[in-house]
C-alpha atoms as a PDB file:
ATOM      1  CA  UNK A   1      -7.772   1.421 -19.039  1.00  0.00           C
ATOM      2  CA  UNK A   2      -8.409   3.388 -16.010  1.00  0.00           C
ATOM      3  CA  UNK A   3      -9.561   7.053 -17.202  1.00  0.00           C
ATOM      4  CA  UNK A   4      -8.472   9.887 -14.239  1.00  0.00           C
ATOM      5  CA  UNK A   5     -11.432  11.684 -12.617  1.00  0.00           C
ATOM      6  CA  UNK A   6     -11.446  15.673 -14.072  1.00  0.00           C
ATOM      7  CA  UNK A   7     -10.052  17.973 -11.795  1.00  0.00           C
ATOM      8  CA  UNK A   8      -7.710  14.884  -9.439  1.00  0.00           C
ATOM      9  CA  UNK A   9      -3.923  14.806  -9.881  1.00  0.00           C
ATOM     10  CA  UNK A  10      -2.160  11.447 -10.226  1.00  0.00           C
ATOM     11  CA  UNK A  11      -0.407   9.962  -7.665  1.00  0.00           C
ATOM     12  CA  UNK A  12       1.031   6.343  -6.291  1.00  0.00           C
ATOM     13  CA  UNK A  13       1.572   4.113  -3.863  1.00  0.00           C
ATOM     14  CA  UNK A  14       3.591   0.706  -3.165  1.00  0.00           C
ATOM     15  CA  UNK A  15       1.555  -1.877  -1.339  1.00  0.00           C
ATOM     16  CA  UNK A  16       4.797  -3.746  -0.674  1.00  0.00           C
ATOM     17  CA  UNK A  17       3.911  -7.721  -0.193  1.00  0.00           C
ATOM     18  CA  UNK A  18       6.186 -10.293   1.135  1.00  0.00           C
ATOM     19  CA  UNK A  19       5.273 -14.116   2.673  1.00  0.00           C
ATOM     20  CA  UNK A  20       6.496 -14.975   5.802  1.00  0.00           C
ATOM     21  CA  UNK A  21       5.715 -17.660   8.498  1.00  0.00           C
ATOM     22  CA  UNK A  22       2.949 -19.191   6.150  1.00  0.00           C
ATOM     23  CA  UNK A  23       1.096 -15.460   5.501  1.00  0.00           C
ATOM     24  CA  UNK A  24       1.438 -12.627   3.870  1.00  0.00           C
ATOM     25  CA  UNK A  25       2.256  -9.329   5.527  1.00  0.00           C
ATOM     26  CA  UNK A  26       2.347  -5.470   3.814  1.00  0.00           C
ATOM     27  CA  UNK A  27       4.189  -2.670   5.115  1.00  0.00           C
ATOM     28  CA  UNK A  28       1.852   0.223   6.566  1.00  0.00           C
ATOM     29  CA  UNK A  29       2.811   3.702   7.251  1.00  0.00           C
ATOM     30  CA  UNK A  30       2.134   6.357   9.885  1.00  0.00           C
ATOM     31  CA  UNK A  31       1.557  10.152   8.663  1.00  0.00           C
ATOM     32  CA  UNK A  32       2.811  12.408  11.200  1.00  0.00           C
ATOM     33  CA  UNK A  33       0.109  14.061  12.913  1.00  0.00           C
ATOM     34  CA  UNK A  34       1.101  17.919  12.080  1.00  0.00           C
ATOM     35  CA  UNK A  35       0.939  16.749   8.156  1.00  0.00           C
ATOM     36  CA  UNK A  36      -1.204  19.191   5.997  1.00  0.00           C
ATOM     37  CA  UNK A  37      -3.169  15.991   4.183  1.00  0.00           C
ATOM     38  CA  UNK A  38      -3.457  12.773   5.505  1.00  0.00           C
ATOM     39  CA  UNK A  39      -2.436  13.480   9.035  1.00  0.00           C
ATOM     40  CA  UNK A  40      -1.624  10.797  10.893  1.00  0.00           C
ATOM     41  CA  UNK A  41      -3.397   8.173   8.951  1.00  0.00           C
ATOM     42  CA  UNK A  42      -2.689   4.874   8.186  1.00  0.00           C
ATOM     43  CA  UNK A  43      -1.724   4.120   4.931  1.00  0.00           C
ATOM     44  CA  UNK A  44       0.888   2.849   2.329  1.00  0.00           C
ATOM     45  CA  UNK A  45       3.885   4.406   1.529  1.00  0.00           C
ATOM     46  CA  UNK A  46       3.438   6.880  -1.294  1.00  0.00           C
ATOM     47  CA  UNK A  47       2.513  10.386  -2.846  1.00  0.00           C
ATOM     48  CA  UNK A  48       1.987  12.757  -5.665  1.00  0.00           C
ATOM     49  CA  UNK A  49       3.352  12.640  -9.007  1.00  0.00           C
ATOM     50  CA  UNK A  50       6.500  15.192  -9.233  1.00  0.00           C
ATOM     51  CA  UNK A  51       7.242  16.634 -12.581  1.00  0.00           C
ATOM     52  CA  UNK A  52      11.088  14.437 -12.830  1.00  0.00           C
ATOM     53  CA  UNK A  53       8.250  11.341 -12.521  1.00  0.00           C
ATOM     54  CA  UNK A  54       7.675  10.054 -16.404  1.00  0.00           C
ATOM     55  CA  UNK A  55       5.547   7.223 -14.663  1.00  0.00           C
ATOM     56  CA  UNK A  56       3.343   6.621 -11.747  1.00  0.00           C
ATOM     57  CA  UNK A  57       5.438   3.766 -11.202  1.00  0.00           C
ATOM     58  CA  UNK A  58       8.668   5.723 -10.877  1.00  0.00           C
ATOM     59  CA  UNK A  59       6.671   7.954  -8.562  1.00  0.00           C
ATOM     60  CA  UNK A  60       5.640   4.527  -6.535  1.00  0.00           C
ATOM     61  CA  UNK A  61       9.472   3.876  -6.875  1.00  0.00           C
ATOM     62  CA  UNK A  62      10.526   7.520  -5.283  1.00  0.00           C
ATOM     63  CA  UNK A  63       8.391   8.048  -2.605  1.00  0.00           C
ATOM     64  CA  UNK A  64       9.147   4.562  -0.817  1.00  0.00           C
ATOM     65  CA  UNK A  65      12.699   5.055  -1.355  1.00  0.00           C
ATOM     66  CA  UNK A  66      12.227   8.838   0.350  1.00  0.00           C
ATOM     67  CA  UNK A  67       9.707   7.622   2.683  1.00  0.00           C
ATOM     68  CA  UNK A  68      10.945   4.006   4.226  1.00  0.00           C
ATOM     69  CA  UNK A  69      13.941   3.928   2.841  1.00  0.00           C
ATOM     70  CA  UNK A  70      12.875   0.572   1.090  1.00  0.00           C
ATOM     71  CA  UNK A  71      14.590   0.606  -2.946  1.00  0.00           C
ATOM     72  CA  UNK A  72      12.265  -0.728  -5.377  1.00  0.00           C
ATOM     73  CA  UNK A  73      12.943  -2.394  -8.358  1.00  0.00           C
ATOM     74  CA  UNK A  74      11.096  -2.852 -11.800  1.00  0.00           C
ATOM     75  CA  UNK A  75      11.617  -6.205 -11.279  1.00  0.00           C
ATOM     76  CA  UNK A  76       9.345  -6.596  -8.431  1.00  0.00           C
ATOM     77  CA  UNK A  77       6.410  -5.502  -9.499  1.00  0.00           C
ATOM     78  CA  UNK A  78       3.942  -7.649  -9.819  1.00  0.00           C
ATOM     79  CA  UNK A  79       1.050  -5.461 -11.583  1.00  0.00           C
ATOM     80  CA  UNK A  80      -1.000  -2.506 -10.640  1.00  0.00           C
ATOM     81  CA  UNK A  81      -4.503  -2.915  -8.918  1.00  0.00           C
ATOM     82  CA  UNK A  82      -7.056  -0.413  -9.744  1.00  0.00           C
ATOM     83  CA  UNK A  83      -6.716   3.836  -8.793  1.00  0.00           C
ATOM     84  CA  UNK A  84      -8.687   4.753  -6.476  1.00  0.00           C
ATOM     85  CA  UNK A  85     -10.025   8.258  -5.860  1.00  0.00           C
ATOM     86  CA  UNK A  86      -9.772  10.589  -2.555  1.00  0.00           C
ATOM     87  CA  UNK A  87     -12.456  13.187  -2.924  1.00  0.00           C
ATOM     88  CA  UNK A  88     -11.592  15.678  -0.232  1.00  0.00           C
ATOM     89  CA  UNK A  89      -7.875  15.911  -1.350  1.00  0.00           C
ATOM     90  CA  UNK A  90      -8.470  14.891  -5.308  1.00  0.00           C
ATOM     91  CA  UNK A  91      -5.312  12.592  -5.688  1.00  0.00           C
ATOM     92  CA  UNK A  92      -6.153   9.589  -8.483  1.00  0.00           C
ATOM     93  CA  UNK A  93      -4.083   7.419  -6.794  1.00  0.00           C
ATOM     94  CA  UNK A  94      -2.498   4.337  -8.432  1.00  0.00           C
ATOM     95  CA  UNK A  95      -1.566   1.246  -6.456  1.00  0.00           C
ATOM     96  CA  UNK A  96       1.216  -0.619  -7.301  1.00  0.00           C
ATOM     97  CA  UNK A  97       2.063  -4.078  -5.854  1.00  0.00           C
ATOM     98  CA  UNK A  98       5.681  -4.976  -4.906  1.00  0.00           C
ATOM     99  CA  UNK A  99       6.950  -8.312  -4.372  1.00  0.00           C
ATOM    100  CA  UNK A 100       9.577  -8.481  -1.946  1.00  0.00           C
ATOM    101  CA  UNK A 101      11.634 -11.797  -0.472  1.00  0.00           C
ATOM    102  CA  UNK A 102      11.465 -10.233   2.769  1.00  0.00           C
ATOM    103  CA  UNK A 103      10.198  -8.370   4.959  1.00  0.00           C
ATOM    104  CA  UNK A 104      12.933  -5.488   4.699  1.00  0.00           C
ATOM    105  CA  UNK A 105      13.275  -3.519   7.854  1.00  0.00           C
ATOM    106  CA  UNK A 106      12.123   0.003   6.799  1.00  0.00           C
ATOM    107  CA  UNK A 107      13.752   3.202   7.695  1.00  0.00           C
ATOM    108  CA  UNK A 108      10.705   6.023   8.204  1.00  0.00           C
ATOM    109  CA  UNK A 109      11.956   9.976   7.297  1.00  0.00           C
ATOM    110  CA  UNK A 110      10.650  11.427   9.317  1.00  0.00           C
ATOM    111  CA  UNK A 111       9.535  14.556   8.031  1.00  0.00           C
ATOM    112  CA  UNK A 112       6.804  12.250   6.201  1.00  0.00           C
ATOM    113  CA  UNK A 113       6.505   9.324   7.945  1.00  0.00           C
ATOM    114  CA  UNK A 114       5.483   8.814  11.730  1.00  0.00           C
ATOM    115  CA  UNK A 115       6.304   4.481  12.268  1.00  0.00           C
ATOM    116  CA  UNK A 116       6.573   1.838   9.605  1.00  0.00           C
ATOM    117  CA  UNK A 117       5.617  -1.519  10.595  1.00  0.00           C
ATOM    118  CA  UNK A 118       4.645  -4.550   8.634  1.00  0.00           C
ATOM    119  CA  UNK A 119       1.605  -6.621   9.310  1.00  0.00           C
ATOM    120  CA  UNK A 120      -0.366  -9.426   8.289  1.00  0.00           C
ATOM    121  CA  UNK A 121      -3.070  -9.749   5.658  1.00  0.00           C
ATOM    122  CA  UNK A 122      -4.680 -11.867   7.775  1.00  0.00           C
ATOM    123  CA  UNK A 123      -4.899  -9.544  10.430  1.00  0.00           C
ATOM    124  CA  UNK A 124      -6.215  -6.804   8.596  1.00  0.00           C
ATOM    125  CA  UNK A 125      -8.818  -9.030   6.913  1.00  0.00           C
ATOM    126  CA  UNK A 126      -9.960 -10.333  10.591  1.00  0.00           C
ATOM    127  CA  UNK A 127     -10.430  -6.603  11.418  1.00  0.00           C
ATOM    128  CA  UNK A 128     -13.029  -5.130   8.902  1.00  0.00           C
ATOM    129  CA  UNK A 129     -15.466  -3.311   9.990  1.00  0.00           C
ATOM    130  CA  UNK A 130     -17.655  -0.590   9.174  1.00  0.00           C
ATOM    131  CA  UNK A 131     -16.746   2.880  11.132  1.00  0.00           C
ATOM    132  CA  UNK A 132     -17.808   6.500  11.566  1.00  0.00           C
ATOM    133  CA  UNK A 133     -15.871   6.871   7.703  1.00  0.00           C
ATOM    134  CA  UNK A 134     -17.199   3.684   6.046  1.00  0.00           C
ATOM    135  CA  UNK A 135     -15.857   0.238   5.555  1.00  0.00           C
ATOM    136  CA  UNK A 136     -12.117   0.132   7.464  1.00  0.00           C
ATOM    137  CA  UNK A 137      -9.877  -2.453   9.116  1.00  0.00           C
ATOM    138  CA  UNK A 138      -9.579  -1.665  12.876  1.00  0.00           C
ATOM    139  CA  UNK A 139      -7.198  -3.519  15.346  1.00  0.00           C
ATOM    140  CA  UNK A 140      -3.745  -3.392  17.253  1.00  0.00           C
ATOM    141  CA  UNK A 141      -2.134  -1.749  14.077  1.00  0.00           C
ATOM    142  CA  UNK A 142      -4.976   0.892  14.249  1.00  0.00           C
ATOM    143  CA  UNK A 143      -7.422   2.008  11.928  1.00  0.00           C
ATOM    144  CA  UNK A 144      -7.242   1.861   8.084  1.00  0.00           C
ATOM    145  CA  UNK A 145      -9.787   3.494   6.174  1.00  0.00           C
ATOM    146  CA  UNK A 146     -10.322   5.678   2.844  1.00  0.00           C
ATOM    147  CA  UNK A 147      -8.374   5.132   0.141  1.00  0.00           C
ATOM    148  CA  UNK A 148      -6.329   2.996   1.420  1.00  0.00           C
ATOM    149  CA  UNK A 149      -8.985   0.262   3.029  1.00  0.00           C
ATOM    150  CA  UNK A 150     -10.354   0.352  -0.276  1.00  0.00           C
ATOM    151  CA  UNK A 151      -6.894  -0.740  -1.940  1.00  0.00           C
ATOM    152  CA  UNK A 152      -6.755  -3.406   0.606  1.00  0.00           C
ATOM    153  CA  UNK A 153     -10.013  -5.028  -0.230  1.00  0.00           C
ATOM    154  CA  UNK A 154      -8.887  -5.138  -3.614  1.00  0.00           C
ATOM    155  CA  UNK A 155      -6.598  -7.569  -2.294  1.00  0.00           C
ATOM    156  CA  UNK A 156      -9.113  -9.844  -1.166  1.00  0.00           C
ATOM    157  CA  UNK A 157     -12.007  -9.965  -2.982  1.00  0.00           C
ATOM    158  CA  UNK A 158     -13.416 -13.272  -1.836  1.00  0.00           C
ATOM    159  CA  UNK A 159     -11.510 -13.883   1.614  1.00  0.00           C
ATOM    160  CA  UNK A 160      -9.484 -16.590   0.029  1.00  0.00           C
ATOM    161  CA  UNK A 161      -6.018 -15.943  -0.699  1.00  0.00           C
ATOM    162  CA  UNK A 162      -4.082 -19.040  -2.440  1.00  0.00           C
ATOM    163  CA  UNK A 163      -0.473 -19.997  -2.356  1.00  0.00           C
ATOM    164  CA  UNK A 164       0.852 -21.557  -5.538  1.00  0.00           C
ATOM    165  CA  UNK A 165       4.424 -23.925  -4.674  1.00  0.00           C
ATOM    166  CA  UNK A 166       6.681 -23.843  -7.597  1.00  0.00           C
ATOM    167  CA  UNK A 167       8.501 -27.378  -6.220  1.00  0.00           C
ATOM    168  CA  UNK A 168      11.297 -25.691  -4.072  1.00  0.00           C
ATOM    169  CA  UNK A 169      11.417 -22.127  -5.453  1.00  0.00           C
ATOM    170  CA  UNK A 170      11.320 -20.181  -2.266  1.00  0.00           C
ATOM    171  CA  UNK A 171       9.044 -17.207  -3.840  1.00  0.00           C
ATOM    172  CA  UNK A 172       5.266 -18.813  -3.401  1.00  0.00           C
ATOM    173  CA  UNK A 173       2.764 -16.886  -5.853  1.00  0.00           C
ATOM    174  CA  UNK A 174      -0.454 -15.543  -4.487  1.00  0.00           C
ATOM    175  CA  UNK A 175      -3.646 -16.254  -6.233  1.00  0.00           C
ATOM    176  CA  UNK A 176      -7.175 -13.588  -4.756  1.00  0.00           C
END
């Protein structure tokens, strides 16, 4: 397993994934600009484990429930891809991958969360780039980079994503 980097404190996010119109979208969120850490980046929805937490996938759970307004079940989780580190704010942050049957219409707070907005895999993957920061995705839905660009090449590690038909069952599986 995964061993946490000295010094970083665990935290989570929930790279919610649904299929729609023959693709795949994810839900992205906005930090509000006045935000002490991660101000207005793009990102997933998500945060710091709280002491009430007894796993980082109840914190995953929490914070998209306080943060979109989006209730996540056990049920929907499809696995856990690997932590990734942010140096300059040292969170070990674990990304946790939600299966949804829709796209839900999310509900930002807005004392966390700027805009919500879903969009396509596809897109994103069309829009990599290397920036001023690294590797990111940059188009209409803005710029992704850091921690969470690196979660989202996870995703696609060979530009291929497969869809699996179970004969009729509306939930199609998808195979990077």
């Amino acid at each position: 397993m995964w061993e946490q980097p000295k010094g970083f404190r665990p935290a989570s996010v929930a790279v919610l994934l649904t299929y729609d119109g023959g693709q795949w979208w994810t839900l992205i969120i906005r930090r509000p600009a006045w935000m002490r850490e991660h101000p207005a980046q793009l990102g997933f929805p998500g945060g710091k484990q709280d002491p009430e937490d007894r796993t980082l996938w109840e914190t995953a759970k929490r914070e998209t429930a306080e943060e979109v307004g989006v209730a996540i079940a056990h049920s929907q989780c499809i696995g856990c891809l690997e932590p990734v580190a942010i140096a300059v704010t040292r969170y070990w942050v674990w990304p946790w991958l939600v299966g949804l049957s829709r796209k839900l219409t999310p509900d930002p707070n807005p004392r966390e969360v700027e805009e919500a907005y879903w969009v396509s895999l596809s897109a994103v993957w069309e829009a990599s780039r290397t920036g001023p920061h690294g590797f990111c995705y940059q188009g209409d839905f803005g710029t992704i980079w850091g921690a969470s660009a690196r979660i989202i090449q996870q995703l696609q590690p060979h530009h291929e994503v497969r869809i699996e038909d179970h004969g009729g069952d509306d939930s199609p599986v998808m195979h990077t």
